[in-house]
C-alpha atoms as a PDB file:
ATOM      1  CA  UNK A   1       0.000   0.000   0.000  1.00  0.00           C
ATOM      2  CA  UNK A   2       1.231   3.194  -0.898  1.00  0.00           C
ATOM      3  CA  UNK A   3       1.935   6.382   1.549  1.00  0.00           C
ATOM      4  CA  UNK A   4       0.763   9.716   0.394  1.00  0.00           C
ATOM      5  CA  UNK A   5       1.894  13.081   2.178  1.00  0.00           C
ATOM      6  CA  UNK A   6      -0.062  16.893   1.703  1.00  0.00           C
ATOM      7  CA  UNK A   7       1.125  19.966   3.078  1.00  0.00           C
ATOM      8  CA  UNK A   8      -1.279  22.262   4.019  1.00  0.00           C
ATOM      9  CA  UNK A   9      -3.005  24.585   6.972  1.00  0.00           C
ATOM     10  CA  UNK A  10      -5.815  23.366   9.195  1.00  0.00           C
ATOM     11  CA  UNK A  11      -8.625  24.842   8.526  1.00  0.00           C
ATOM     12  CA  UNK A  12     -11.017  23.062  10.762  1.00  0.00           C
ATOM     13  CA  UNK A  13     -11.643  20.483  13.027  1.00  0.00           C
ATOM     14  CA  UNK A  14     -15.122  18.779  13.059  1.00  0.00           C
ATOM     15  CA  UNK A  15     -16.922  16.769  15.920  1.00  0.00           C
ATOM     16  CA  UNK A  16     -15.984  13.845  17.273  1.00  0.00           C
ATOM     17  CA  UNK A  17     -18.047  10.729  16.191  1.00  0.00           C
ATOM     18  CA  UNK A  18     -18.148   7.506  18.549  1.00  0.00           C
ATOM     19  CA  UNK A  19     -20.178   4.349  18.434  1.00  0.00           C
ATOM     20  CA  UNK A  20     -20.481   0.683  19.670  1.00  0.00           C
ATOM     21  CA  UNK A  21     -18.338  -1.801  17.407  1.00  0.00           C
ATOM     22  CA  UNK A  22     -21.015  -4.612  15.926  1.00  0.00           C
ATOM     23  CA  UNK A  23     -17.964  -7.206  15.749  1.00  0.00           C
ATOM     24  CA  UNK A  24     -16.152  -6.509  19.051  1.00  0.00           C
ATOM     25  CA  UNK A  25     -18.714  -4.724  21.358  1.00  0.00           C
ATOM     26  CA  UNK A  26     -16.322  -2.472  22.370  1.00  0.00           C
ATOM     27  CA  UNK A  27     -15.973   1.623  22.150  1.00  0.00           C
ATOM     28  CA  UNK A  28     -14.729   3.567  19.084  1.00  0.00           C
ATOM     29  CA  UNK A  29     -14.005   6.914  17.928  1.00  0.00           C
ATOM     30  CA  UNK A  30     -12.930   9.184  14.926  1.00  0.00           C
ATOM     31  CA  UNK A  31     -12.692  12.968  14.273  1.00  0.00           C
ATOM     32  CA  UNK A  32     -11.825  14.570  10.499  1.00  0.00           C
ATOM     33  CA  UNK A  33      -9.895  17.759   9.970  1.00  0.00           C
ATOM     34  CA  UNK A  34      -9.803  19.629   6.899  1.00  0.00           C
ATOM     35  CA  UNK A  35      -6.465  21.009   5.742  1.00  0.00           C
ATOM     36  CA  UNK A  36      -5.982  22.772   2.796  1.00  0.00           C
ATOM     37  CA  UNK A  37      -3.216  24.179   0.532  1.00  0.00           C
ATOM     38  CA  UNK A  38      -2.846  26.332  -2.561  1.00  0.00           C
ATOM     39  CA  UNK A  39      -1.346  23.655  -4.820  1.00  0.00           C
ATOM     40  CA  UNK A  40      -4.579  23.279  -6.893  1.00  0.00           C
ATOM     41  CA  UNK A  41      -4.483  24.121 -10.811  1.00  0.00           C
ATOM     42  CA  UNK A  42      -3.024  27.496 -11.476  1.00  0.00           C
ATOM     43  CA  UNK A  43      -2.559  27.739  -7.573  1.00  0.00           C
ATOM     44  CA  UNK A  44      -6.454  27.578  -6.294  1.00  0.00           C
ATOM     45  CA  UNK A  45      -7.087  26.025  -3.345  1.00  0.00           C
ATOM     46  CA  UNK A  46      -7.365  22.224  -2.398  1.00  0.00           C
ATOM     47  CA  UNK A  47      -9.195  20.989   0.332  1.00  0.00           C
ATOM     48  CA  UNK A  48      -8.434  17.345   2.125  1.00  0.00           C
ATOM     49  CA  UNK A  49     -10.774  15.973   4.731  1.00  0.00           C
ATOM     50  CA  UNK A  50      -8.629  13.689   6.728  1.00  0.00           C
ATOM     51  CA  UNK A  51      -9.695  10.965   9.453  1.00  0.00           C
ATOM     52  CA  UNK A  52      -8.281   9.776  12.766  1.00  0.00           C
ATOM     53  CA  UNK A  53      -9.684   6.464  14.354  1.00  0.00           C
ATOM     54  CA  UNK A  54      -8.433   5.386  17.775  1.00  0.00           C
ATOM     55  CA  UNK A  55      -9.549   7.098  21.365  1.00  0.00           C
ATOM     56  CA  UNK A  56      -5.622   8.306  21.579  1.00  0.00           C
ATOM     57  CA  UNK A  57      -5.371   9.527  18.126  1.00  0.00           C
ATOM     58  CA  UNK A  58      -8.551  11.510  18.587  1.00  0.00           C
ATOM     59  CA  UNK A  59      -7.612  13.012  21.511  1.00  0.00           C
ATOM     60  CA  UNK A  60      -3.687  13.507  20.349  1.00  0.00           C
ATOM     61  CA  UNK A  61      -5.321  15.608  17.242  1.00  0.00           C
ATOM     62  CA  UNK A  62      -6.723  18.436  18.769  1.00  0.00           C
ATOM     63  CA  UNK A  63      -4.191  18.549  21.975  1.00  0.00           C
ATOM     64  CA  UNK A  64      -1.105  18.681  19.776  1.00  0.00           C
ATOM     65  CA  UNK A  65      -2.518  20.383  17.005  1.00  0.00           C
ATOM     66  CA  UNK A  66      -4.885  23.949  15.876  1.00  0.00           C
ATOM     67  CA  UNK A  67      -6.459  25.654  13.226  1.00  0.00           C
ATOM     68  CA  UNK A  68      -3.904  27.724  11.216  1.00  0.00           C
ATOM     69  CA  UNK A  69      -1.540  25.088  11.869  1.00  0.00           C
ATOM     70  CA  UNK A  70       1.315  24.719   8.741  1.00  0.00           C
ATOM     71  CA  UNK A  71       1.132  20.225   8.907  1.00  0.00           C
ATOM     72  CA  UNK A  72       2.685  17.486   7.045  1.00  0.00           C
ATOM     73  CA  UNK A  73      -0.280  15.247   7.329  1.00  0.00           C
ATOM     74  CA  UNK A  74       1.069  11.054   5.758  1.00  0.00           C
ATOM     75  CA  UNK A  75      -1.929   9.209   5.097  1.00  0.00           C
ATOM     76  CA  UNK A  76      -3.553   6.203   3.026  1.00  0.00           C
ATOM     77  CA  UNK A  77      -6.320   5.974   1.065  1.00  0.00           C
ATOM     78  CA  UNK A  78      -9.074   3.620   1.890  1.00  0.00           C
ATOM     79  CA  UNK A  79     -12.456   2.494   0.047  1.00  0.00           C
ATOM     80  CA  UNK A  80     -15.325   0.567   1.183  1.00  0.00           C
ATOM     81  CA  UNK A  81     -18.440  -0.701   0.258  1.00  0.00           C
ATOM     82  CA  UNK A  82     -22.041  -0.609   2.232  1.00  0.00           C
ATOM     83  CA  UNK A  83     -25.157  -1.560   0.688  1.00  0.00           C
ATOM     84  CA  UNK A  84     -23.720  -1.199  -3.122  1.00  0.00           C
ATOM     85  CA  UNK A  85     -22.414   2.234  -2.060  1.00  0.00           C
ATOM     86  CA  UNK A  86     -18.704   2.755  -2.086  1.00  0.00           C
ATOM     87  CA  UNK A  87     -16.847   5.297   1.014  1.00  0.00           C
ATOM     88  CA  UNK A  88     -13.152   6.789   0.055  1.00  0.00           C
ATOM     89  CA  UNK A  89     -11.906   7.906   3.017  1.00  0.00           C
ATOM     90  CA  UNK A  90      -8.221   9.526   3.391  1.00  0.00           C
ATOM     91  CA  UNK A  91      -6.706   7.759   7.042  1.00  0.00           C
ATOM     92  CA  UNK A  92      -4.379  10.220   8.303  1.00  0.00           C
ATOM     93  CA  UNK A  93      -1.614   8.213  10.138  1.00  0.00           C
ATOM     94  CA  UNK A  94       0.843  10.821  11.300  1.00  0.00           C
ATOM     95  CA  UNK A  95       0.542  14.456  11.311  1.00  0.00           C
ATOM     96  CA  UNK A  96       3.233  16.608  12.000  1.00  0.00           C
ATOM     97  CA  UNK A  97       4.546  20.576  11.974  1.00  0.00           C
ATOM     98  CA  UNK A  98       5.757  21.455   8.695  1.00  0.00           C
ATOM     99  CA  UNK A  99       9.281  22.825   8.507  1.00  0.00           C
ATOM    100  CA  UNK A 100       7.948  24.939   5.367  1.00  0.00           C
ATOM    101  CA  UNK A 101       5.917  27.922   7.045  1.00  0.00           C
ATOM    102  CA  UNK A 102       3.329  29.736   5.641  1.00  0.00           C
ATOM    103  CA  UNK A 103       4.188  32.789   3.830  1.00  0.00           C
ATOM    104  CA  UNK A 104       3.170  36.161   5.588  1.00  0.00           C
ATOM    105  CA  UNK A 105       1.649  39.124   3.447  1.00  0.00           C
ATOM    106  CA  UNK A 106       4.652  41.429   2.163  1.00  0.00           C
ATOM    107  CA  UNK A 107       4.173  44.971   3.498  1.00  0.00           C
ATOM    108  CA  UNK A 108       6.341  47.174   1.105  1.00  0.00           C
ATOM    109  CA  UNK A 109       7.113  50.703   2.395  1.00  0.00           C
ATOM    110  CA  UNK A 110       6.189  53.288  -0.388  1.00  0.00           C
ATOM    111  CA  UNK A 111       8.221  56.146  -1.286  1.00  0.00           C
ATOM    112  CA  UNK A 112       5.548  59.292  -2.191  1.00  0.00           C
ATOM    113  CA  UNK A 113       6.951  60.441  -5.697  1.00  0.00           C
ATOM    114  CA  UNK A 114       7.635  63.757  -4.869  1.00  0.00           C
ATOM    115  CA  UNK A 115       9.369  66.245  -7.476  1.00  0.00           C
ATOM    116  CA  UNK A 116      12.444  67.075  -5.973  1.00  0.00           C
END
């Protein structure tokens, strides 16, 4: 299986889901984030949704990490199928601070053109 990586900000975090496992009886739990980055076509934004499953990795997501974050998020892609419908979901396995940081806005000090 391959590993993909994205670069991006966190944009958002949204609510943690939980539920009873059918097969084990026992607890689970898993959040998505949305990071995007500007490496679209002609530079427009992308947006990935990411999941976390796991208790830990739930909790480690929003302790460790916040919105406006710069991340290198490694992940694999996963498919499955329910009732002749098919799920893609991208399985973020390690998140971590970029070392690339997000360019700030260039201020440029103006010289008035003044005639002498």
């Amino acid at each position: 299986m391959s590993n993909f990586k994205v670069t991006g900000t966190i944009k958002e975090f949204l609510e943690v889901k939980s539920g009873i496992s059918k097969a084990t009886d026992k607890e689970w739990k898993k959040q998505i984030f949305i990071v995007t980055n500007n490496d679209g076509y002609n530079g427009n934004e992308m947006l990935y949704a990411f999941e976390v499953f796991g208790a830990e990795k739930v909790d480690n997501l929003t302790k460790y990490n916040k919105v406006g974050d710069v991340v290198e998020v490694t992940f694999n892609v996963k498919c499955n199928e329910y009732n002749g419908n098919y799920y893609t979901s991208l399985g973020a396995w390690n998140i971590k601070k970029s070392e690339v940081e997000q360019p700030e806005a260039e201020i440029e000090a103006v010289e008035p053109d003044l005639p002498f």
